[in-house]
Protein backbone atom coordinates (compact mmCIF):
# COMPACT_ATOMS: atom_id res chain seq x y z
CA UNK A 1 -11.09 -32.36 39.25
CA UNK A 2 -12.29 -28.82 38.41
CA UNK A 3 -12.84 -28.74 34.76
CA UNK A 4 -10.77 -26.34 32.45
CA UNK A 5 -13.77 -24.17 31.21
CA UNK A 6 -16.09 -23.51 34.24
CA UNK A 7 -20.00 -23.46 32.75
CA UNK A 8 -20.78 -20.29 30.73
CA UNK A 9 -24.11 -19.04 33.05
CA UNK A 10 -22.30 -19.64 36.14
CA UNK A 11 -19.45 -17.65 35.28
CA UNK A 12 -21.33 -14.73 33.71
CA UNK A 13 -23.62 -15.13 37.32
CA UNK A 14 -20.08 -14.54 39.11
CA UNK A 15 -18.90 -11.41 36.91
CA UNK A 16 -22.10 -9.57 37.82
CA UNK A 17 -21.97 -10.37 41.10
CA UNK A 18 -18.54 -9.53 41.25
CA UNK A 19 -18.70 -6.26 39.55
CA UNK A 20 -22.09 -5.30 41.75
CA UNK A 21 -21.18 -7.17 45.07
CA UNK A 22 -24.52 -7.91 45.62
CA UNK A 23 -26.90 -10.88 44.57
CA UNK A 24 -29.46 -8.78 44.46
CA UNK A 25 -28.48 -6.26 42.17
CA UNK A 26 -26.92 -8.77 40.32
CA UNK A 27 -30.70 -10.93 40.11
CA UNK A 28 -32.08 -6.95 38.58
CA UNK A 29 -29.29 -7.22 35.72
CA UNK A 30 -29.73 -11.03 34.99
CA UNK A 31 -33.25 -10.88 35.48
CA UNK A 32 -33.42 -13.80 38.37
CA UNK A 33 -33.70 -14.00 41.71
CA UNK A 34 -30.75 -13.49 44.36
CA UNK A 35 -31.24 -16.75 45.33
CA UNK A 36 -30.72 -17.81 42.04
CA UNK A 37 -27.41 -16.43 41.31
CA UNK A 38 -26.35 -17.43 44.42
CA UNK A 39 -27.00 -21.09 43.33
CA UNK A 40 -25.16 -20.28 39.98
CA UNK A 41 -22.01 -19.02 41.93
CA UNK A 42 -22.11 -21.94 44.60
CA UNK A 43 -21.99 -24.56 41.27
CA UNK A 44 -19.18 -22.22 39.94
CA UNK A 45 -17.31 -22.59 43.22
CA UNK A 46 -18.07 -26.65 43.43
CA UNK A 47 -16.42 -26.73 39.37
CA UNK A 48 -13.00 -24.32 40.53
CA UNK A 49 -12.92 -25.99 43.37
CA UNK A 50 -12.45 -22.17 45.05
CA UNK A 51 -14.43 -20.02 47.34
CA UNK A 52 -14.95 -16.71 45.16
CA UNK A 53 -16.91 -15.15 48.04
CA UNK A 54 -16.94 -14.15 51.09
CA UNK A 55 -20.72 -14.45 52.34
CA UNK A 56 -21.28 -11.74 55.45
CA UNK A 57 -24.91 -10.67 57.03
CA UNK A 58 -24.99 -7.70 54.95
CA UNK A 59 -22.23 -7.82 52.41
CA UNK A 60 -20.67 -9.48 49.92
CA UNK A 61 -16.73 -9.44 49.86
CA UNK A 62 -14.35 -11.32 47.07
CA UNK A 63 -11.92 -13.75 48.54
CA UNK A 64 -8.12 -13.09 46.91
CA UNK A 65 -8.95 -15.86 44.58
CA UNK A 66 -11.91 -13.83 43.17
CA UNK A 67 -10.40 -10.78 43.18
CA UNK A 68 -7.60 -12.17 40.86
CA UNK A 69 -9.93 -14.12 38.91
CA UNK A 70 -12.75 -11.05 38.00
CA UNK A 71 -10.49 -9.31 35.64
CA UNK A 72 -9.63 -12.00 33.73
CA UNK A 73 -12.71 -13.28 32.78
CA UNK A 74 -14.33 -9.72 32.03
CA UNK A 75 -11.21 -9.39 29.63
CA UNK A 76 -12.93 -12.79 28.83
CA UNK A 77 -16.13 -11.71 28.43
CA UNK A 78 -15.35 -8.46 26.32
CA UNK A 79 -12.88 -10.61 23.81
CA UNK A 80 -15.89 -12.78 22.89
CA UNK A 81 -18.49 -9.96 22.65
CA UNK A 82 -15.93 -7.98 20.21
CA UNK A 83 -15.55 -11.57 18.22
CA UNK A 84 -19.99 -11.91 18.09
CA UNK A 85 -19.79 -8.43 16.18
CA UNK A 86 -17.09 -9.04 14.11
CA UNK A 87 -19.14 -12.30 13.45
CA UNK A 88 -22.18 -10.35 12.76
CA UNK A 89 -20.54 -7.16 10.99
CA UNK A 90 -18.70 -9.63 8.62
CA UNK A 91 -22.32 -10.69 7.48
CA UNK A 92 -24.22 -7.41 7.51
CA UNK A 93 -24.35 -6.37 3.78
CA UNK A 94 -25.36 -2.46 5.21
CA UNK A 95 -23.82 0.44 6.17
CA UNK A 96 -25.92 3.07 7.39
CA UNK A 97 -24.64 6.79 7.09
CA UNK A 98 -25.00 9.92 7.49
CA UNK A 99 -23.98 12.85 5.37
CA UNK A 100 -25.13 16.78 4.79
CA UNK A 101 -27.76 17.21 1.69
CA UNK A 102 -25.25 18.52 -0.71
CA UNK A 103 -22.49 15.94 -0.02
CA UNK A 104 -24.69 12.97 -0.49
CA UNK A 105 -26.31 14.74 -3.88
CA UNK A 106 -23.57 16.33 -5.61
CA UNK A 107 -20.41 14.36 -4.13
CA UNK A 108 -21.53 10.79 -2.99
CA UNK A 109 -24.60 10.03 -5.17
CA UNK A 110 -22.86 10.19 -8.70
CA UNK A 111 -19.77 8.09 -7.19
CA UNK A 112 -22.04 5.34 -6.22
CA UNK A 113 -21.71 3.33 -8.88
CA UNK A 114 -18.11 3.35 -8.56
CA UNK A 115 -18.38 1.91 -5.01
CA UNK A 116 -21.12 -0.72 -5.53
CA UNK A 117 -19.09 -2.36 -8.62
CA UNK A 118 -16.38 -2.49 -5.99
CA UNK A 119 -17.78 -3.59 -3.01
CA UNK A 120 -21.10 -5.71 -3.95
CA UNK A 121 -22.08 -7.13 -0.91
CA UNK A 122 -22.02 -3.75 0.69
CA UNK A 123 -25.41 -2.14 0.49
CA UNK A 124 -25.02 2.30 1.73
CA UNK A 125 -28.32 3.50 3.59
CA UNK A 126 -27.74 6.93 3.12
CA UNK A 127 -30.06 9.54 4.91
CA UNK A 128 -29.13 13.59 5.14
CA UNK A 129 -28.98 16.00 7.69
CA UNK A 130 -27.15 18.78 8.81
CA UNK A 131 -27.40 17.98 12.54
CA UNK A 132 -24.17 16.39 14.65
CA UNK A 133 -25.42 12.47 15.32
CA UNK A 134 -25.65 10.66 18.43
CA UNK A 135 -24.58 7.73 17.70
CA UNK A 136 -25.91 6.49 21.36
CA UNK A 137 -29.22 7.28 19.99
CA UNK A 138 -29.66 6.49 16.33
CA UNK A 139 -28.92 3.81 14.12
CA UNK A 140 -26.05 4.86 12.32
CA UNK A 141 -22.56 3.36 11.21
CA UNK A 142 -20.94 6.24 10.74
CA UNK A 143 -21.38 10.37 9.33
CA UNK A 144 -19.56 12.89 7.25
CA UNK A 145 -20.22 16.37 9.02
CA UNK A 146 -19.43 20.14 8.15
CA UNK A 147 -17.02 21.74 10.53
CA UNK A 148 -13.79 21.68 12.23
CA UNK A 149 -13.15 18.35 13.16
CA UNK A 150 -13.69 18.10 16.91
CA UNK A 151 -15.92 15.30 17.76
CA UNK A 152 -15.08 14.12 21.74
CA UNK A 153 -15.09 10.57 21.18
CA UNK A 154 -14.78 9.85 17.70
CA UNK A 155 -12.47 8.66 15.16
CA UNK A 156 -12.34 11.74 13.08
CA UNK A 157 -10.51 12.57 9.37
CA UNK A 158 -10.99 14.86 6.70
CA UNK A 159 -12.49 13.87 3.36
CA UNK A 160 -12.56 17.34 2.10
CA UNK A 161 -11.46 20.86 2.35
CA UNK A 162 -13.52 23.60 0.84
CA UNK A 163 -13.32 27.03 -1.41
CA UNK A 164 -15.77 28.86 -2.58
CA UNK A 165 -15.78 30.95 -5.96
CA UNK A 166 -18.75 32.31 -8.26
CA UNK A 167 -20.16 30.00 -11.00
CA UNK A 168 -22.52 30.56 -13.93
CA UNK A 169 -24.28 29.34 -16.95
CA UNK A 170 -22.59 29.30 -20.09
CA UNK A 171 -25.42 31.81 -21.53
CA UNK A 172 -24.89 34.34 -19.21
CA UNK A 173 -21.48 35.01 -21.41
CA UNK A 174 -23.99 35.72 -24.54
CA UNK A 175 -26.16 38.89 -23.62
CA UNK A 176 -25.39 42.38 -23.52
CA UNK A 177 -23.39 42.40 -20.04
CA UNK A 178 -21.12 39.41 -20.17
CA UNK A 179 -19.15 38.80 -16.99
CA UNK A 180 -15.41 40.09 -17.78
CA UNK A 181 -14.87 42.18 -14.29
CA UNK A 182 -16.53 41.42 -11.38
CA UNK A 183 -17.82 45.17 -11.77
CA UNK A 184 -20.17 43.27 -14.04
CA UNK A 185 -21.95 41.73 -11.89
CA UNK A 186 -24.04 44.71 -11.07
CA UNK A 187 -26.29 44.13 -14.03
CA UNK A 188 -26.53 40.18 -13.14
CA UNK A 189 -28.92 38.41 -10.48
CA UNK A 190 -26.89 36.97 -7.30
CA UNK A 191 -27.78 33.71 -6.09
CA UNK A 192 -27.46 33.39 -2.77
CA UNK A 193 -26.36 30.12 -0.73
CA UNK A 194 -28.00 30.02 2.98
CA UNK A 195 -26.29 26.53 4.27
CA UNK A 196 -23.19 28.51 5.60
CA UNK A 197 -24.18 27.21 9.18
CA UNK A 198 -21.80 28.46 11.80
CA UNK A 199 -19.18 29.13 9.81
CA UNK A 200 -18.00 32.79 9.89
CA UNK A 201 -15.70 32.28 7.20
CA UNK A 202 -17.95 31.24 4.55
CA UNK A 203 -17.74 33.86 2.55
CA UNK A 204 -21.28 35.49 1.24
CA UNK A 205 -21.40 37.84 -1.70
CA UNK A 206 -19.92 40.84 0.52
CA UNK A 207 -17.35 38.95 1.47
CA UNK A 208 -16.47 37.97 -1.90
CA UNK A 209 -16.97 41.35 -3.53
CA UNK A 210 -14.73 42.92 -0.72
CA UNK A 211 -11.98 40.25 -1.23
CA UNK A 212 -11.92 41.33 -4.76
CA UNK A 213 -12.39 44.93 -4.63
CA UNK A 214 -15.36 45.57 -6.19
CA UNK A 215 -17.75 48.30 -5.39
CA UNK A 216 -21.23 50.04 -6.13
CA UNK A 217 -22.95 46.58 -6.06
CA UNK A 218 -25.71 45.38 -4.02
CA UNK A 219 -24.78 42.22 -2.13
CA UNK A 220 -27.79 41.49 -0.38
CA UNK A 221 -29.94 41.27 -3.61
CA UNK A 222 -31.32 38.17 -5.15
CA UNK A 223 -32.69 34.98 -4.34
CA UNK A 224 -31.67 33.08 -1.62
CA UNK A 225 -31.51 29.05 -1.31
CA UNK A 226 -30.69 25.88 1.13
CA UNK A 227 -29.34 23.35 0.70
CA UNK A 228 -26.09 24.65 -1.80
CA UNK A 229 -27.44 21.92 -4.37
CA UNK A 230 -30.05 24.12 -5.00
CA UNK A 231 -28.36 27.27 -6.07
CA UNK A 232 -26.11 24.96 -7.81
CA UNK A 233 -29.42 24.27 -9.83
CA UNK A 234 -30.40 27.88 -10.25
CA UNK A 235 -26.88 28.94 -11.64
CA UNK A 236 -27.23 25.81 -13.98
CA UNK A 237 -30.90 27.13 -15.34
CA UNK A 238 -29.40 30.38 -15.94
CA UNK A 239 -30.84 32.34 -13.20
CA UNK A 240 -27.89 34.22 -12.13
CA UNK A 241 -24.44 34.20 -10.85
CA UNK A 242 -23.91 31.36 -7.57
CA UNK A 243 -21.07 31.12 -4.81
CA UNK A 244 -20.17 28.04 -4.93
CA UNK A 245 -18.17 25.26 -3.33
CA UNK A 246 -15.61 24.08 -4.79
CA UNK A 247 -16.75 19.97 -4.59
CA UNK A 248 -19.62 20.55 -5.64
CA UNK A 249 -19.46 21.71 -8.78
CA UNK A 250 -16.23 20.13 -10.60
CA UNK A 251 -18.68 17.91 -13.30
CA UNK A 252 -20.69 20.83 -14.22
CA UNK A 253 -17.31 22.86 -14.82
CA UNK A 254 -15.83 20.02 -16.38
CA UNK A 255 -19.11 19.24 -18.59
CA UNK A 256 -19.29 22.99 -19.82
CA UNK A 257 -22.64 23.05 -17.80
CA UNK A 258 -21.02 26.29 -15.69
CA UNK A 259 -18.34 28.43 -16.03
CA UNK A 260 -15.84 29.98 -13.74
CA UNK A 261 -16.03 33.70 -14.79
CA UNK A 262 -13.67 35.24 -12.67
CA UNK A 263 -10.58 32.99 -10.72
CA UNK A 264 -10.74 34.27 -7.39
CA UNK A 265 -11.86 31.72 -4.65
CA UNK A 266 -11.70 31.50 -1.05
CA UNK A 267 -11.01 28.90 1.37
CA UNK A 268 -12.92 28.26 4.07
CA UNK A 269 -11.96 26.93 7.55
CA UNK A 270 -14.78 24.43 7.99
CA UNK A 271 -14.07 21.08 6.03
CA UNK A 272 -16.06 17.70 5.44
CA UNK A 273 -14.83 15.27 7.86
CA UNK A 274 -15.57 11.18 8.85
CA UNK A 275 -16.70 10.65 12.04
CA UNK A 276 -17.49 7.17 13.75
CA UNK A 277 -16.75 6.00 17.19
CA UNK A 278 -14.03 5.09 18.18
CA UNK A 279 -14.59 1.70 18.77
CA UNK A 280 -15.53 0.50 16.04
CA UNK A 281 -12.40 1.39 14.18
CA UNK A 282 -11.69 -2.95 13.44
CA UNK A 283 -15.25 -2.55 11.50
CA UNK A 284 -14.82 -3.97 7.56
CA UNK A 285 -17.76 -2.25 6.54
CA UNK A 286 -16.81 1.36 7.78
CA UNK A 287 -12.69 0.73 6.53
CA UNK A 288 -14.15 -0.32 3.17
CA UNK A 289 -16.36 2.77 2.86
CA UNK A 290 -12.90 5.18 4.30
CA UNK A 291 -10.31 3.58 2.20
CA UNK A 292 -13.26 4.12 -1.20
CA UNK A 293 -13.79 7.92 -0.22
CA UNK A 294 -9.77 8.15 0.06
CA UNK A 295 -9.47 6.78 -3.26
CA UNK A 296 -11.62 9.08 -4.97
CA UNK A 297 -10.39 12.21 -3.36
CA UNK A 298 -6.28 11.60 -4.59
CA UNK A 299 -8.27 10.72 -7.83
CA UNK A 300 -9.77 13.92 -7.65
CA UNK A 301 -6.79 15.58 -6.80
CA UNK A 302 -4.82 13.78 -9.62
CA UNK A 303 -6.64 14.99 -12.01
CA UNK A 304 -7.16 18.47 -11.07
């Protein structure tokens, strides 16, 4: 009597073979000789009790009963290969990501804290770059990238939408030009932010100036920096008058640290959005991480 689960070997033997029609090329994935799976498939046949094969001088050819039985046990095969990671994920205490420089070190980084008290067995790996990741190629869970949200194969959703307005220092209120009209800003340093990438509507200075109407100033003076952290930091040390994004500077604003001296902003097309493949949507570890950075944003927007 053929027994109700065939042996494991045999029928992953008979899915390659299957798939490949060939004992050879089926040997080359399984690393054994043809004659080899051929054993495994004629003990597979013995258990069913079923010819799977049809054995011809220079092919191989699925009976009906193989040909009905293939798709099942890939579906088979696939169910308990999704189960082993689910297995695995549910014990991996790291998720690996990927972010741009200024998102992990003025938006992510000082939220930390908030997410490790909340999810302790959940270590981040956090590296930075402003590249689009392979996932094919490099070890990563999952990335938050700069643009417009078009990634062919991923799960995709934005985390944040951006404007840009000018910030400064406190101090730069106190001297003999303090910033009432953006006129003013003639006799003030402009600090320049570089990490605009392809964005065309990032606005620079000119832009800005233009959008508010003021003339006689030169818009391609003063330093210039990348990442936007680290204009962030020259506006903080006084330096001189920064564009800056929106995210990245609401604790500084909120601290006193910088100032907002004139209201005018403007948004940008380009947001920050998730990205991780598709498949691996049922992942704990990358849900946990989503659902935490959706929390903090309506937080964010709650108390704005």
């Amino acid at each position: 009597m053929a027994r109700q689960i065939p042996p494991l070997n045999p029928l992953r033997a008979f899915e390659v073979a299957a798939r490949l029609l060939s004992f050879t090329k089926a040997g080359e994935e399984l690393f054994v000789t043809p004659s080899a799976v051929s054993h495994q498939i004629k003990v597979l046949e013995d258990s069913l009790g079923v010819a799977l094969f049809i054995r011809q001088a220079k092919s191989l050819v699925l009976t009906s009963a193989g040909q009905a039985y293939l798709p099942e046990v890939q579906r088979a095969f696939k169910q308990i290969a999704a189960a082993t990671q689910r297995l695995h994920t549910h014990h991996l205490s790291v998720l690996k990501i990927n972010t741009p420089p200024t998102f992990a070190v003025k938006w992510l980084i000082p939220r930390m804290a908030r997410f490790m008290a909340a999810n302790p067995t959940i270590d981040l790996k956090v590296s930075t770059s402003a590249q689009i990741v392979d996932f094919s190629r490099e070890d990563l869970d999952l990335a938050i990238h700069y643009g417009r949200g078009v990634y062919p194969g991923m799960h995709t959703e934005q985390c944040l939408s951006v404007e840009v307005f000018p910030v400064c220092s406190p101090a730069l209120m106190q001297g003999p030009h303090p910033l009432h009209h953006p006129e003013d800003l003639k006799f003030h340093t402009l600090l320049h932010d570089d990490s605009t990438y392809t964005d065309a509507s990032n606005p620079d200075w000119a832009m800005w100036l233009k959008h508010v109407g003021a003339t006689d100033i030169d818009a391609t003076r003063g330093p210039s920096f990348w990442p936007s952290h680290l204009v962030i930091n020259a506006a903080l040390d006084g330096l001189g008058v920064a564009l800056a994004k929106k995210n990245w500077v609401t604790n500084e604003l909120a601290q006193g640290k910088l100032i907002r001296p004139f209201e005018a902003s403007i948004p940008v097309e380009f947001g920050y959005f998730i990205a991780y493949p598709e498949e691996r949507g049922d992942d704990p570890r990358i849900s946990t991480f989503v659902n935490w950075v959706r929390s903090e944003v309506a937080h964010d927007e709650a108390s704005a």
